[in-house]
Structures are given as C-alpha cells and as structure tokens.
Protein backbone atom coordinates (compact mmCIF):
# COMPACT_ATOMS: atom_id res chain seq x y z
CA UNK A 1 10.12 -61.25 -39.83
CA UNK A 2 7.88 -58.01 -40.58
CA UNK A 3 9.46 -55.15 -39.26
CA UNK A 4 7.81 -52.42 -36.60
CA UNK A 5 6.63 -49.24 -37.89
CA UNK A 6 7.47 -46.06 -35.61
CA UNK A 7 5.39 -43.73 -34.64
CA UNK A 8 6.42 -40.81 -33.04
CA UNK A 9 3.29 -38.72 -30.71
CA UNK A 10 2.85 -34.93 -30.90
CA UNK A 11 4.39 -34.50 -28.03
CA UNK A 12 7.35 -36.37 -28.73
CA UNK A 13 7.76 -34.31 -31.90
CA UNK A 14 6.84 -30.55 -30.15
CA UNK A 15 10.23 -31.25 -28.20
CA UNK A 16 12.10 -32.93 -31.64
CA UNK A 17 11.49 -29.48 -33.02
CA UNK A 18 12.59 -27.30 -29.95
CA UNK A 19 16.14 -28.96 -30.35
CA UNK A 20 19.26 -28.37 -32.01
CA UNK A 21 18.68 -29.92 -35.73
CA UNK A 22 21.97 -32.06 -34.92
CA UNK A 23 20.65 -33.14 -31.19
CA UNK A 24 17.31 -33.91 -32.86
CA UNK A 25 19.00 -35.61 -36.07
CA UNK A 26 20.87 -37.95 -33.70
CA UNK A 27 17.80 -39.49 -31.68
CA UNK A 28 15.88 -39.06 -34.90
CA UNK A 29 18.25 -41.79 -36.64
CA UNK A 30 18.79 -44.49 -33.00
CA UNK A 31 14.64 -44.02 -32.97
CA UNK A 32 14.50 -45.62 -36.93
CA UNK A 33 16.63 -48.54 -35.79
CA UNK A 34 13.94 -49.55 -33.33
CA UNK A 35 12.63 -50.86 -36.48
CA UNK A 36 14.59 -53.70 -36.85
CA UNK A 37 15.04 -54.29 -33.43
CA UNK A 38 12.32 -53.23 -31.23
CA UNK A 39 13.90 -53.80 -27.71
CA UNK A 40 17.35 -53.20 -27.91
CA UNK A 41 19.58 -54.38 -25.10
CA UNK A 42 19.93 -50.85 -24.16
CA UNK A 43 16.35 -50.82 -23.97
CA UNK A 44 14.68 -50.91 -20.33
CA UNK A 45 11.45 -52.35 -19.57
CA UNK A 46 9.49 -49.96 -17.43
CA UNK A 47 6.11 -51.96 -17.21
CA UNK A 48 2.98 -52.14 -18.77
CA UNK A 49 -0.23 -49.93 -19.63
CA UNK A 50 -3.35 -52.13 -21.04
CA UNK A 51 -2.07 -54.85 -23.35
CA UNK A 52 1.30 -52.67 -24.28
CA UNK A 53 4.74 -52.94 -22.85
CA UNK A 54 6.43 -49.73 -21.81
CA UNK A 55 10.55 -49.01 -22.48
CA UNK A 56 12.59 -46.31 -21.91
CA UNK A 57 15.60 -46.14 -24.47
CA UNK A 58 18.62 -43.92 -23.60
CA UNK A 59 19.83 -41.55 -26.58
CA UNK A 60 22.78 -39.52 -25.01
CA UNK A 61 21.64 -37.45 -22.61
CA UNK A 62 18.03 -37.66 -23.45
CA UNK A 63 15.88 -40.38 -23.22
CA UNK A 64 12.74 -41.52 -25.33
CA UNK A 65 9.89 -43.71 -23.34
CA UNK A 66 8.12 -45.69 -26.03
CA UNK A 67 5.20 -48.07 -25.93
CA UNK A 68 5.55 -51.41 -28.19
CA UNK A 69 2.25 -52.45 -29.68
CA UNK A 70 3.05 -55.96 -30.30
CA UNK A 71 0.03 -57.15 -32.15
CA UNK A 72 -0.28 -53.82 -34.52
CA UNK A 73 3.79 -53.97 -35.26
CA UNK A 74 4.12 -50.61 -33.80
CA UNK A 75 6.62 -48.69 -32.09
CA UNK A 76 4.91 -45.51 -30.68
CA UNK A 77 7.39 -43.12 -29.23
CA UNK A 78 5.40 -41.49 -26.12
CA UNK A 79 7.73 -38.58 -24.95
CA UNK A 80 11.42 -37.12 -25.29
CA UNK A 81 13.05 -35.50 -22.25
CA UNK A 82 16.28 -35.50 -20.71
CA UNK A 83 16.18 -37.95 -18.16
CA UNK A 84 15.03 -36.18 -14.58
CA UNK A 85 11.65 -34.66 -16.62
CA UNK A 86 11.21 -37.95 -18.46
CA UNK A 87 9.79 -39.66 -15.67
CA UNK A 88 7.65 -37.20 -14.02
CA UNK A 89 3.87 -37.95 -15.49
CA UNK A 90 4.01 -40.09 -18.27
C-alpha cells in the first residue's frame, strides 16, 4: 500500500502560522497521520468537486476540510478554521 502525500494550501498554512505554536503543533501532527490513513473514521465526507472527494476532519476545536486526490496519492489540506468560519465559502 503506497502511502498519501499531504499537502497543505497557502491558505491553510497563513492561518497555521497565525496560531499558538502548540495549537498549530497539535493539528500539524493529526494532519501527518492522514498519511497512513486517509479517511479516518472521524473523517466526514462532505461531497465532491470534479473527480475529488471532499472531508472535513475535526482537530479539537478547529477543523481542517481537505480534498483526497485519489489517483495522484494526495491529501491536499484546503482550509483551517474553527468550525462556524470553516464552512462559509470553501
């Protein structure tokens, strides 16, 4: 089994940087294990754009929406937010 690469978007890392260095440590580390395991059961499926399928993966009180590329192997985190913002205009 080849593991996922993750890829984390500007965006995503503008608001890592903003954040405590512990805060941002913490999602920093549950974001690697997405890795090994791409859709974790804490994982939920929010739908689809174009070919990818779009998750939304709770990390305390923040949560990370991330697109899985399955044919490229990639894990492309699309935006950090705590969870009212993260769903206004994805």
């Amino acid at each position: 089994m080849r593991l996922y690469s993750v890829e984390v978007s500007q965006r995503a890392q503008k608001f890592l940087v903003k954040l405590d260095k512990t805060i941002s440590e913490r999602i920093e580390e549950r974001l690697k294990k997405l890795k090994e395991n791409p859709v974790p059961s804490d994982a939920k499926f929010i739908g689809r754009e174009d070919s990818d399928k779009v998750f939304c993966y709770r990390i305390g009180d923040y949560r990370a929406l991330y697109k899985l590329k399955d044919a490229e192997k990639i894990v492309l985190i699309a935006k950090i937010d705590k969870r009212p913002k993260i769903y206004s205009k994805f």
